[in-house]
N, C-alpha and C. Protein backbone atom coordinates (compact mmCIF):
# COMPACT_ATOMS: atom_id res chain seq x y z
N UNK A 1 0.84 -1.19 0.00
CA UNK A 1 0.00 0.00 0.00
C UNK A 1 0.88 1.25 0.00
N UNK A 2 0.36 2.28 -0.34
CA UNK A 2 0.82 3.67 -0.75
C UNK A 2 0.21 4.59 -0.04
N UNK A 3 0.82 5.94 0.33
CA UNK A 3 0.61 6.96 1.29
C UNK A 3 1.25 8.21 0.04
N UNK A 4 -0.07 9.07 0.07
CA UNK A 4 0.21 10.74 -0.62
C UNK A 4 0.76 11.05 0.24
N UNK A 5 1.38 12.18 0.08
CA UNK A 5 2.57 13.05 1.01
C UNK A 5 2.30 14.76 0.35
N UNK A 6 2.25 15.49 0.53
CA UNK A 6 2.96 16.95 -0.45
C UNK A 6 4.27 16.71 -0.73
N UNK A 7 4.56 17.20 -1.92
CA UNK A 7 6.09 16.89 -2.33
C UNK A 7 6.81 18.28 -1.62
N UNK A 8 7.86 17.79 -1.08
CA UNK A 8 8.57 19.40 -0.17
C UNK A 8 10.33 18.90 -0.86
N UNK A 9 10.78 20.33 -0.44
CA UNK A 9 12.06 19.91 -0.52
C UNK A 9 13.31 19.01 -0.19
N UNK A 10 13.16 18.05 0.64
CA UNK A 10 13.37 17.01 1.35
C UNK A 10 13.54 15.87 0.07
N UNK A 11 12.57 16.45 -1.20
CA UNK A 11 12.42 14.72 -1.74
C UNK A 11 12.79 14.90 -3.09
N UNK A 12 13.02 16.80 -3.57
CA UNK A 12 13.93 17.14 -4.48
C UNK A 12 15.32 15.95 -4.81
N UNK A 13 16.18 15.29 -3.87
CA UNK A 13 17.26 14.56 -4.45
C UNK A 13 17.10 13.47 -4.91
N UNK A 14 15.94 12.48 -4.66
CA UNK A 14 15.06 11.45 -4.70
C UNK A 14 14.88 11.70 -5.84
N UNK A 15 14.12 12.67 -6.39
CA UNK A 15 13.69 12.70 -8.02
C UNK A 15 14.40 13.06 -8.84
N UNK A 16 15.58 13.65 -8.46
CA UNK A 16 16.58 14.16 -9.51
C UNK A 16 17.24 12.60 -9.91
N UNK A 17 17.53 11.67 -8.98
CA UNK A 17 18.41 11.21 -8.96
C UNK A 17 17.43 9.71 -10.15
N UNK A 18 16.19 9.87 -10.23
CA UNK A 18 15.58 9.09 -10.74
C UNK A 18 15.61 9.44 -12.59
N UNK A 19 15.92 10.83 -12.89
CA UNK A 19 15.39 11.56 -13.65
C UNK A 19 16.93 11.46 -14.44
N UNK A 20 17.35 10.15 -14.80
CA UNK A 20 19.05 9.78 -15.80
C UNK A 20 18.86 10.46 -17.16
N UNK A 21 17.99 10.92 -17.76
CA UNK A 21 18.29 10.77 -18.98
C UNK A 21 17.57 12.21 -19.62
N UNK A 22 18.19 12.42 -20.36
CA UNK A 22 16.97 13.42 -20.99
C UNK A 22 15.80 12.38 -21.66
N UNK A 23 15.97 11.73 -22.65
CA UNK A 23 15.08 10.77 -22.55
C UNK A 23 13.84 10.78 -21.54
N UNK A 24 14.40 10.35 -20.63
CA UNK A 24 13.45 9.75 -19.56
C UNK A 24 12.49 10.46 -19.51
N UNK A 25 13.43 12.49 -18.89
CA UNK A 25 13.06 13.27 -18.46
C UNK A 25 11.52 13.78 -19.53
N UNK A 26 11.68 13.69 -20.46
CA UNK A 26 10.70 14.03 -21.16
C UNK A 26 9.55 13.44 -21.56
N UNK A 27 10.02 12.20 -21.66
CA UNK A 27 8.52 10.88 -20.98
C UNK A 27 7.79 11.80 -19.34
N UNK A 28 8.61 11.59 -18.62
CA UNK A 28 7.77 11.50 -17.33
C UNK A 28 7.26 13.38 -17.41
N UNK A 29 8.00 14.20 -17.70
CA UNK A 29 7.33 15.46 -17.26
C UNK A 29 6.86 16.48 -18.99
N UNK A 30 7.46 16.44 -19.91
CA UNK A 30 7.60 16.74 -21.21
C UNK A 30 8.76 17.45 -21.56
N UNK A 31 7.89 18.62 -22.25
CA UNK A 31 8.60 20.18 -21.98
C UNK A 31 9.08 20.98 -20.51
N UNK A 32 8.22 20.49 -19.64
CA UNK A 32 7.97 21.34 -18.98
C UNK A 32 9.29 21.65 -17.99
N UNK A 33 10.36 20.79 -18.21
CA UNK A 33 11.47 21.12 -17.41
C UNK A 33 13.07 20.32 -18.66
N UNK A 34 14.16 21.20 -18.05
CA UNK A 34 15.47 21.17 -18.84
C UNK A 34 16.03 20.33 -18.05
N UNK A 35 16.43 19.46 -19.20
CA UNK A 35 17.64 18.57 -18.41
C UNK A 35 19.17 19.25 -18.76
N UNK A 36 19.63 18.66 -17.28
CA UNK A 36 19.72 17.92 -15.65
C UNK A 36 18.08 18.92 -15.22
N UNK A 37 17.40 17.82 -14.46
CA UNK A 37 16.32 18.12 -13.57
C UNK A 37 17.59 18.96 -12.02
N UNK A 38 17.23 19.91 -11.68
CA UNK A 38 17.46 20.62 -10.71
C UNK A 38 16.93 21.38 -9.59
N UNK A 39 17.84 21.46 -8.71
CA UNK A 39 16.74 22.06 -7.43
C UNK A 39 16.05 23.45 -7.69
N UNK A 40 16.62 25.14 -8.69
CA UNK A 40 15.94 25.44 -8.94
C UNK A 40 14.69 25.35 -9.32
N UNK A 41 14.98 24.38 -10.94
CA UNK A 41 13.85 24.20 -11.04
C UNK A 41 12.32 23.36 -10.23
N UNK A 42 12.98 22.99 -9.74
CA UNK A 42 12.34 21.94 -8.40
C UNK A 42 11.23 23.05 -7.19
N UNK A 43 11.94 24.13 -7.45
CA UNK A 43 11.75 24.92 -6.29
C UNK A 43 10.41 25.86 -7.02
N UNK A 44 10.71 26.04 -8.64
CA UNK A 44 9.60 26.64 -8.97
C UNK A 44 8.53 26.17 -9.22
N UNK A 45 9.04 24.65 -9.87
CA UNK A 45 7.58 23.95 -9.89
C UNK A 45 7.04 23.75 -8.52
N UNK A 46 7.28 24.15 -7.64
CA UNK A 46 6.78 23.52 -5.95
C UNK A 46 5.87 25.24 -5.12
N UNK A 47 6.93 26.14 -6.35
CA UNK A 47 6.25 27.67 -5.61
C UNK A 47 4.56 27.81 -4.93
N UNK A 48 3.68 27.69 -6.39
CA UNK A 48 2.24 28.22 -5.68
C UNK A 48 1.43 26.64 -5.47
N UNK A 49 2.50 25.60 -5.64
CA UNK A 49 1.62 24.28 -5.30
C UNK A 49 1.33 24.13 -3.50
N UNK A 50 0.15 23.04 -3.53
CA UNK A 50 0.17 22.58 -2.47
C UNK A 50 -1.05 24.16 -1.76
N UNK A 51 -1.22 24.85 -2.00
CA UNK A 51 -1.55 26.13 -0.98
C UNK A 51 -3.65 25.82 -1.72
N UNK A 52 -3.69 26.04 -0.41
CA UNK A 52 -5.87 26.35 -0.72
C UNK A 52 -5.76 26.95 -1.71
N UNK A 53 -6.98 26.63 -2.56
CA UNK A 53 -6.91 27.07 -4.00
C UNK A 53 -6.23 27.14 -5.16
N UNK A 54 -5.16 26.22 -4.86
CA UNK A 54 -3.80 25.95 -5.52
C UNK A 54 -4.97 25.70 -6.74
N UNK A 55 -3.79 25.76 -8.27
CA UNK A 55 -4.32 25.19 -9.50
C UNK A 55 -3.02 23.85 -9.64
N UNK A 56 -2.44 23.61 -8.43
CA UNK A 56 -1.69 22.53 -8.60
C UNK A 56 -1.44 21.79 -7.52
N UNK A 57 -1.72 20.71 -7.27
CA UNK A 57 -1.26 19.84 -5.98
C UNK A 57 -0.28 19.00 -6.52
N UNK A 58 1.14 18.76 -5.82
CA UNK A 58 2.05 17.96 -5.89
C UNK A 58 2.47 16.98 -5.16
N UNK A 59 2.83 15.42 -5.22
CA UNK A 59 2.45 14.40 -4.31
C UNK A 59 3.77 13.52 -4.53
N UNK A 60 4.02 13.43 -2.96
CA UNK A 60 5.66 12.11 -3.08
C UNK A 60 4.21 11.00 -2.67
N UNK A 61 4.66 9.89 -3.36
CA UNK A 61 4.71 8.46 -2.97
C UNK A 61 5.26 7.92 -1.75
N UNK A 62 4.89 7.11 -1.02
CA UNK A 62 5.24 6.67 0.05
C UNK A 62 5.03 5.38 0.33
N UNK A 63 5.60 4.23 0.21
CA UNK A 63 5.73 3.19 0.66
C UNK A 63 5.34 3.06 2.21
N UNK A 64 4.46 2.52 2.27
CA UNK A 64 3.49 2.22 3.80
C UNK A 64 4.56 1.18 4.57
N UNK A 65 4.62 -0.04 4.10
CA UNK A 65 5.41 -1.09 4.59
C UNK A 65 7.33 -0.11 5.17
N UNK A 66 7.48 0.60 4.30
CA UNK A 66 9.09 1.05 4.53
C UNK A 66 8.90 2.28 4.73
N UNK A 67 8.25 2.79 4.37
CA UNK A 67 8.18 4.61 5.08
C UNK A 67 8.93 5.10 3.99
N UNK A 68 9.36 4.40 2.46
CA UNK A 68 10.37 5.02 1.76
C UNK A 68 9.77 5.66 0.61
N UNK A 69 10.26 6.84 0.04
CA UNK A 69 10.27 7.81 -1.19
C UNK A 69 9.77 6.81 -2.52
N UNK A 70 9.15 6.62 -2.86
CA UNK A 70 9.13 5.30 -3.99
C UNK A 70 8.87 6.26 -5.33
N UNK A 71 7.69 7.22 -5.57
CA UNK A 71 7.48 7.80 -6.36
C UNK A 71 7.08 9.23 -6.45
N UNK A 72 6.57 10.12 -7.11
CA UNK A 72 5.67 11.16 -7.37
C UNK A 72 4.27 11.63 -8.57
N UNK A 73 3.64 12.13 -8.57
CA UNK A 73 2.39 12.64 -9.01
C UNK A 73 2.32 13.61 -8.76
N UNK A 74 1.25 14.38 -10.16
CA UNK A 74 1.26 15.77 -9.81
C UNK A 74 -0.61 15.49 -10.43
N UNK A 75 -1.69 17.02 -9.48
CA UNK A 75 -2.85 16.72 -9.72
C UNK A 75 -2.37 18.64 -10.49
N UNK A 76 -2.79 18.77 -11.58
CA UNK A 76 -2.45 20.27 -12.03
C UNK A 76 -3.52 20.73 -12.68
N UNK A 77 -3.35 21.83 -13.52
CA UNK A 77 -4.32 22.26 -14.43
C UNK A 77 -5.80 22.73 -13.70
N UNK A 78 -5.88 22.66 -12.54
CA UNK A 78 -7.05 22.40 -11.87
C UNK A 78 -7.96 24.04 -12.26
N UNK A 79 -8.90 23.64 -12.64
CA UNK A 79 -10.21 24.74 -13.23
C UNK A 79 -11.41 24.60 -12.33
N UNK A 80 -11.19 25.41 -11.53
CA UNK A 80 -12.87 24.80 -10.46
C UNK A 80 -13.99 25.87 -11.45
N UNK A 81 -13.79 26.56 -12.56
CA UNK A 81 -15.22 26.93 -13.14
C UNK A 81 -15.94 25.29 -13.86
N UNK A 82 -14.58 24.98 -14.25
CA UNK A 82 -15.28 24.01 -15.42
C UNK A 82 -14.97 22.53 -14.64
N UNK A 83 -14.64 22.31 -13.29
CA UNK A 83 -14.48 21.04 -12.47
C UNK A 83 -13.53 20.54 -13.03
N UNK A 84 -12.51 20.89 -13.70
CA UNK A 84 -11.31 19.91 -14.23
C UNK A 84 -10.17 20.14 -13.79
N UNK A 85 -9.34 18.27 -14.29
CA UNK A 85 -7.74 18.80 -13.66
C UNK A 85 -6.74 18.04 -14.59
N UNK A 86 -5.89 17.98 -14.10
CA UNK A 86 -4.75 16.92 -15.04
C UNK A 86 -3.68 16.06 -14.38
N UNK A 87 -3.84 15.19 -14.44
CA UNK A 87 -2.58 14.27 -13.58
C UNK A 87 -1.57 14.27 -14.52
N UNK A 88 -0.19 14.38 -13.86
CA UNK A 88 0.80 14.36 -14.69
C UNK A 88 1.99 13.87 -13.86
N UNK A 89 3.20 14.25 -14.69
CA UNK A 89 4.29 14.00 -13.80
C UNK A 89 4.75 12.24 -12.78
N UNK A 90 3.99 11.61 -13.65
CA UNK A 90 3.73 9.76 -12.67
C UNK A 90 5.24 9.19 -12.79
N UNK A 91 5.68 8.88 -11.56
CA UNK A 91 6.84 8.15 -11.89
C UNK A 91 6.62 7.57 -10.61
N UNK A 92 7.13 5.86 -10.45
CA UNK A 92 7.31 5.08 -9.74
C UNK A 92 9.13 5.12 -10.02
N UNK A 93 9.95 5.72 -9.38
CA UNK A 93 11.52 5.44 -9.40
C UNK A 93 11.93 4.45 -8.82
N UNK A 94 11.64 3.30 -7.28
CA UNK A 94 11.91 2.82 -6.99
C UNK A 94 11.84 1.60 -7.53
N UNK A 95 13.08 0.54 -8.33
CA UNK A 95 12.61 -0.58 -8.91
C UNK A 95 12.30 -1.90 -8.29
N UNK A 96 12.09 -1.64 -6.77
CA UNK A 96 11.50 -2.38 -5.92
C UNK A 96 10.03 -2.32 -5.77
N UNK A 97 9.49 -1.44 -6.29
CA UNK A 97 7.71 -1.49 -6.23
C UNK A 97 7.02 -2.14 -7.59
N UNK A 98 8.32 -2.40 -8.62
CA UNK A 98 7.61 -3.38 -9.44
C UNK A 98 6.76 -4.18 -9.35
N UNK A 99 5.68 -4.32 -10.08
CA UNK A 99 4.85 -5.17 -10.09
C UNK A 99 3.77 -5.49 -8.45
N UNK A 100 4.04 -4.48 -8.09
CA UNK A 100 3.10 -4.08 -6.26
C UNK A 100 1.44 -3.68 -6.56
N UNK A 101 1.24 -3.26 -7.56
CA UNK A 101 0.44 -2.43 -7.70
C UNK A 101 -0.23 -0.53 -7.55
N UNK A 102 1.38 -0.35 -7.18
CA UNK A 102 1.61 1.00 -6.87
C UNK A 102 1.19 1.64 -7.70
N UNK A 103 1.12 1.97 -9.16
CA UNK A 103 0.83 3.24 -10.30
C UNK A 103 -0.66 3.22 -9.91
N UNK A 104 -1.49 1.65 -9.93
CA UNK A 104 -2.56 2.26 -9.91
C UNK A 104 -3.27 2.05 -8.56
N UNK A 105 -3.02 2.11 -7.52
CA UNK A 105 -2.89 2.98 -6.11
C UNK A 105 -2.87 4.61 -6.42
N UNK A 106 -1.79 4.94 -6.26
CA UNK A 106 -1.10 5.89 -6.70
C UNK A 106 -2.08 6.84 -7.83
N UNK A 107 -2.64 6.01 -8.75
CA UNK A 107 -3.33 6.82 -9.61
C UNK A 107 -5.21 7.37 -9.14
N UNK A 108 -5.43 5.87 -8.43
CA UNK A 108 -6.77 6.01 -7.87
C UNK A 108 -6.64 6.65 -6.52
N UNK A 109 -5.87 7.40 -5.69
CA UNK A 109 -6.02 8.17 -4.69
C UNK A 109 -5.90 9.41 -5.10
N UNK A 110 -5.07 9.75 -6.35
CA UNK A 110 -5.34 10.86 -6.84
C UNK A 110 -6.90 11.16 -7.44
N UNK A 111 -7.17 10.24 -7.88
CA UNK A 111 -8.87 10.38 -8.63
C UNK A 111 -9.51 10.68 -7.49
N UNK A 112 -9.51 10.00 -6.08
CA UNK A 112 -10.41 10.43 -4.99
C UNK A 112 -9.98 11.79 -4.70
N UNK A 113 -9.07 12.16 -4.80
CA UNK A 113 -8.75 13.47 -3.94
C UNK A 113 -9.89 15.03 -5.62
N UNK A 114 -9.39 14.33 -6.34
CA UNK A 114 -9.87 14.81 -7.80
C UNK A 114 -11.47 15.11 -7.20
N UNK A 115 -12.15 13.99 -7.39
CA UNK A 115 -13.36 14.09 -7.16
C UNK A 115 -14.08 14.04 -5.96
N UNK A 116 -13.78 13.76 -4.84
CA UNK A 116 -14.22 13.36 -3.49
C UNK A 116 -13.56 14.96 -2.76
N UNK A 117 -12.70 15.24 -2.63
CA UNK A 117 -12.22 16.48 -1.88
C UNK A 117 -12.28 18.15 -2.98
N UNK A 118 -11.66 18.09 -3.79
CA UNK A 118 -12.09 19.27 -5.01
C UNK A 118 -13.29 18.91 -5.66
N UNK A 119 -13.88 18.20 -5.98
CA UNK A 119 -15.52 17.97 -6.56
C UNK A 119 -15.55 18.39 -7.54
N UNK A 120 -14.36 17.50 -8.48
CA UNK A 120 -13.84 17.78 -10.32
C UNK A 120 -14.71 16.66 -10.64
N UNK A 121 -15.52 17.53 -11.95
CA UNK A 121 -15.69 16.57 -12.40
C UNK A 121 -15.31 15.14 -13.84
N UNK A 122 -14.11 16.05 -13.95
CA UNK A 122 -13.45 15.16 -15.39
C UNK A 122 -11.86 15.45 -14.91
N UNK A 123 -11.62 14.63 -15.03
CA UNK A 123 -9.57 14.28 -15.13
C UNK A 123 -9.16 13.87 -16.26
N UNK A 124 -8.29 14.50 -17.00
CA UNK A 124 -7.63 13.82 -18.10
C UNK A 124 -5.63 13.37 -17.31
N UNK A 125 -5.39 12.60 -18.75
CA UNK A 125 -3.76 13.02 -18.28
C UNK A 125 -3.37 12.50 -20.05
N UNK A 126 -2.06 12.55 -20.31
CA UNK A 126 -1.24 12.13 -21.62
C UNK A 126 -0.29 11.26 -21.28
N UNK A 127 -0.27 9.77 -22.16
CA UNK A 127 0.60 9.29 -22.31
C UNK A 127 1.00 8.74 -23.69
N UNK A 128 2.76 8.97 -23.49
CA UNK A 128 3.48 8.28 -24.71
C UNK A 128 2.42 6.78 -25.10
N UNK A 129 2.05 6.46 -26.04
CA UNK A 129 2.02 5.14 -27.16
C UNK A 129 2.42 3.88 -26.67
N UNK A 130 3.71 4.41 -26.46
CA UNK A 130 4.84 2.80 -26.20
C UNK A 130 4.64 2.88 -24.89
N UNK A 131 4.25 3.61 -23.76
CA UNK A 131 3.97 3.39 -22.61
C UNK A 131 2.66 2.70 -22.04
N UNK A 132 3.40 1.34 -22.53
CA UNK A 132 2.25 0.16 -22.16
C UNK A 132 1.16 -0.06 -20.98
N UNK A 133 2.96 -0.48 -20.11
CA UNK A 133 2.16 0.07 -19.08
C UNK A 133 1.45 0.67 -17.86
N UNK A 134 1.69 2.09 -18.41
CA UNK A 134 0.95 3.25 -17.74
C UNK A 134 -0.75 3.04 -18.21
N UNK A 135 -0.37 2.87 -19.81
CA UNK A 135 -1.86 3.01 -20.33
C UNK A 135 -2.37 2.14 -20.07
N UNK A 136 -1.89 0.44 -19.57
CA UNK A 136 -2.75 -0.58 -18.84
C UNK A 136 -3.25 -0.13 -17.37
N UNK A 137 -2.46 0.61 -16.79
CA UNK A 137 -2.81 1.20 -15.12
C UNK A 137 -3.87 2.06 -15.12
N UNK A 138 -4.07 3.00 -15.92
CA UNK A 138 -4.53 4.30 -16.50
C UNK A 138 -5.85 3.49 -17.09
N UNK A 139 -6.31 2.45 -17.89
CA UNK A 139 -7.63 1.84 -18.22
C UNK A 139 -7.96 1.08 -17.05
N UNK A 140 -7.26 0.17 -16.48
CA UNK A 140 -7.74 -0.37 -15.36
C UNK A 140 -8.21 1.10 -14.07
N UNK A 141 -8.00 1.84 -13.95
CA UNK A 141 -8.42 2.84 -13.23
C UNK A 141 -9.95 3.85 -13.50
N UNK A 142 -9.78 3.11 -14.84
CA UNK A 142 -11.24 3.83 -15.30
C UNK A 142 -11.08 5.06 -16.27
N UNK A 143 -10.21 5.56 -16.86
CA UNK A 143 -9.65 5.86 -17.89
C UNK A 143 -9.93 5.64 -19.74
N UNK A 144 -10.47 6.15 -20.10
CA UNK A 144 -10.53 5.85 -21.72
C UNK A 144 -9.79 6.57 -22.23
N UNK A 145 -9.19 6.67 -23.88
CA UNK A 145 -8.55 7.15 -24.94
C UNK A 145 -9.75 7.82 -25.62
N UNK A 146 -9.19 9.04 -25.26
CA UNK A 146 -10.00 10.07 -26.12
C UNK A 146 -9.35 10.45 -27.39
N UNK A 147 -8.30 9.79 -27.82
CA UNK A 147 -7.79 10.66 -29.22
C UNK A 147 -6.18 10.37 -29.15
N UNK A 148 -5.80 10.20 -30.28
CA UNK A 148 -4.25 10.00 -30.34
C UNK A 148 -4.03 11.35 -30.79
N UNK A 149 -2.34 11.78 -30.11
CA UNK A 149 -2.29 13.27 -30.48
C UNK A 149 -0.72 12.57 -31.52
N UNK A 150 -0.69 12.37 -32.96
CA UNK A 150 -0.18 11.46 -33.49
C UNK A 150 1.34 12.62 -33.71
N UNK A 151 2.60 11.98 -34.00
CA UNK A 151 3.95 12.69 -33.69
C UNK A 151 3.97 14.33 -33.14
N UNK A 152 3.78 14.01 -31.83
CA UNK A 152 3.18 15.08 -30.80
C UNK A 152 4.61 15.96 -30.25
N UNK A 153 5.52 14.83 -29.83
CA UNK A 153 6.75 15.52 -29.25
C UNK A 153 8.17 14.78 -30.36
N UNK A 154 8.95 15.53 -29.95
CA UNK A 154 10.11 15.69 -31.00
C UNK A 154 11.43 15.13 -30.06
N UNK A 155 11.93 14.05 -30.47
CA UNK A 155 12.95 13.75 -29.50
C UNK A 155 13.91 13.15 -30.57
N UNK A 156 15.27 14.26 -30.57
CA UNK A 156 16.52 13.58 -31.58
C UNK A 156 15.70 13.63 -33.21
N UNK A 157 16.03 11.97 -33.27
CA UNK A 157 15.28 12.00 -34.60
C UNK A 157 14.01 11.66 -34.88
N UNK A 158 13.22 11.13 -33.31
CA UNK A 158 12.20 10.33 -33.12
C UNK A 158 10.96 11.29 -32.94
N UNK A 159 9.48 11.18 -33.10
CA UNK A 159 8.62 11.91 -33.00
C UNK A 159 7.72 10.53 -31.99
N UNK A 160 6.88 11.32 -31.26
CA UNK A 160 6.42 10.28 -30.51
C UNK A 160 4.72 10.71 -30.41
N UNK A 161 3.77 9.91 -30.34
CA UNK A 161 2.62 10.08 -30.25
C UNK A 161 1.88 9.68 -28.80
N UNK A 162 1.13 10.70 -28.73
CA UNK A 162 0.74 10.78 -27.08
C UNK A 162 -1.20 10.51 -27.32
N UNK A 163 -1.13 9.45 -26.41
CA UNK A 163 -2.48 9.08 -26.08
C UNK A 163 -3.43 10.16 -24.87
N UNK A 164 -4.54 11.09 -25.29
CA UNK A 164 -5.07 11.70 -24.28
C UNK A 164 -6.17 10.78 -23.70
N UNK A 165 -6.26 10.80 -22.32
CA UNK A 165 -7.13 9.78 -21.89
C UNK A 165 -7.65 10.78 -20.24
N UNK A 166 -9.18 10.28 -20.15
CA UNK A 166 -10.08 10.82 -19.61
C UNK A 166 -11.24 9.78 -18.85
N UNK A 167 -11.40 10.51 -18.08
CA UNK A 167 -12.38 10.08 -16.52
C UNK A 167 -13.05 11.10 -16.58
N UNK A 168 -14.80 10.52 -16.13
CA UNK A 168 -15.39 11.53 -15.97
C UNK A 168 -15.58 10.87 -14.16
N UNK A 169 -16.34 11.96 -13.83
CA UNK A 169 -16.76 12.02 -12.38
C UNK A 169 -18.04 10.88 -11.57
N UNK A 170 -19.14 10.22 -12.90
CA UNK A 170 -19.43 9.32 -12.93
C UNK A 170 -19.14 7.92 -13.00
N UNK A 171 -18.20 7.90 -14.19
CA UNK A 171 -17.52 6.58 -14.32
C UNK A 171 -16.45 6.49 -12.79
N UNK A 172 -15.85 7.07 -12.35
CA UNK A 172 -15.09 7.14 -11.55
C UNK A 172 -15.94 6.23 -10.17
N UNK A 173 -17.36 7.04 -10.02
CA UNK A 173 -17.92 6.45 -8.95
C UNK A 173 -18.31 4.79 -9.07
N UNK A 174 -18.70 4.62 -10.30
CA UNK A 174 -19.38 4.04 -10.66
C UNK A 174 -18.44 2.33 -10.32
N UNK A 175 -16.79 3.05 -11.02
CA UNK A 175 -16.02 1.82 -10.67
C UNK A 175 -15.51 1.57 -9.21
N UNK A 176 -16.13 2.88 -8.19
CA UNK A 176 -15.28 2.63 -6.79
C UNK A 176 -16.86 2.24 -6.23
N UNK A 177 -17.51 2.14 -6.33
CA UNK A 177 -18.63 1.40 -5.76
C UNK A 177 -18.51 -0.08 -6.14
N UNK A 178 -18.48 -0.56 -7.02
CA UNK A 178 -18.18 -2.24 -7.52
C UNK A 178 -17.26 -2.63 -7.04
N UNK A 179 -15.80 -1.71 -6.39
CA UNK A 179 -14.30 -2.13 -5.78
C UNK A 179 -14.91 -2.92 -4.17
C-alpha cells in the first residue's frame, strides 16, 4: 500500500536522482522542465503548489510497509469553473515497487482526492504510445482514450505520439462502488 505526502524539498534529491536521462526526463514530465532536472527548477515547480486554492497539488509516494520515497504525481491544471484537472508528472523510481500495484494505487487516490475532496468533475492526463504500461494502469483505473495526439513531441530523430485519456466524475464512482 501507498501513502500521498505533499512533495517538499526534502524529496527534491530522490527525483533528480531518478530523472538519468533526458530521454526519460521528457517521458515522465515533457517540456515542462530542462535537463539535468534541478533544485531550482524543483523549487519553482513547488512555488504556488500545495496552498488552498492551488491550481496545482504535488504528491511524493510513500511506501506504507518502509516509510520510503518510492514515487511522485502531480494533480495540475485544476479549473474549479469548469471542475477539471490533469494528472501528470507519474513516476514510480523505486525498482523495488515493481509489479506491487503502486501506479494504480497511486493513480486512484489521486482520482479520490480529484473528485471526493475538489468535486472535479473530469480528469484527463497524456501518455506516450509505447507506454504500455501506464496506459494498462490508467484503463484499469477507469480511464478511456479520447484521441491520439499522433507525432506530438520531438525527441533527436524520433517523433512520438501521445495518447489523451479521460475520466469523468461518474464513471469514476461508478467503478469505486463495484471495488
Amino acid at each position: 500500500m501507498i501513502t500521498l505526502r505533499y512533495f517538499e524539498q526534502k524529496d527534491f534529491k530522490q527525483l533528480m536522482d531518478w530523472v538519468e536521462t533526458a530521454e526519460f526526463m521528457l517521458q515522465w514530465a515533457g517540456p515542462s522542465f530542462v535537463y539535468p532536472l534541478n533544485e531550482f527548477q524543483l523549487m519553482e515547480y513547488l512555488k504556488d503548489a500545495n496552498k488552498k486554492d492551488s491550481t496545482s497539488y504535488i504528491y511524493s509516494v510513500i511506501d506504507e510497509q518502509t516509510q520510503k520515497l518510492v514515487g511522485h504525481v502531480s494533480l495540475s491544471r485544476i479549473d474549479r469553473n469548469n471542475r477539471s484537472a490533469r494528472i501528470g508528472r507519474v513516476i514510480l523510481g523505486d525498482p523495488n515497487t515493481k509489479g506491487k500495484g503502486f501506479c494504480c494505487q497511486m493513480i486512484q487516490q489521486v482520482l479520490k482526492i480529484a473528485f471526493d475532496e475538489l468535486n472535479l468533475h473530469r480528469v484527463t492526463l497524456g501518455v506516450f504510445d509505447f507506454n504500455k504500461a501506464a496506459i494498462a494502469c490508467y484503463e484499469k483505473a477507469g480511464f478511456q482514450k479520447e484521441g491520439l495526439m499522433r507525432d506530438h513531441q520531438k525527441f533527436g530523430d524520433d517523433y512520438w505520439s501521445l495518447w489523451e485519456m479521460g475520466i469523468l466524475e461518474d464513471e469514476w464512482r461508478e467503478i469505486t462502488e463495484r471495488a
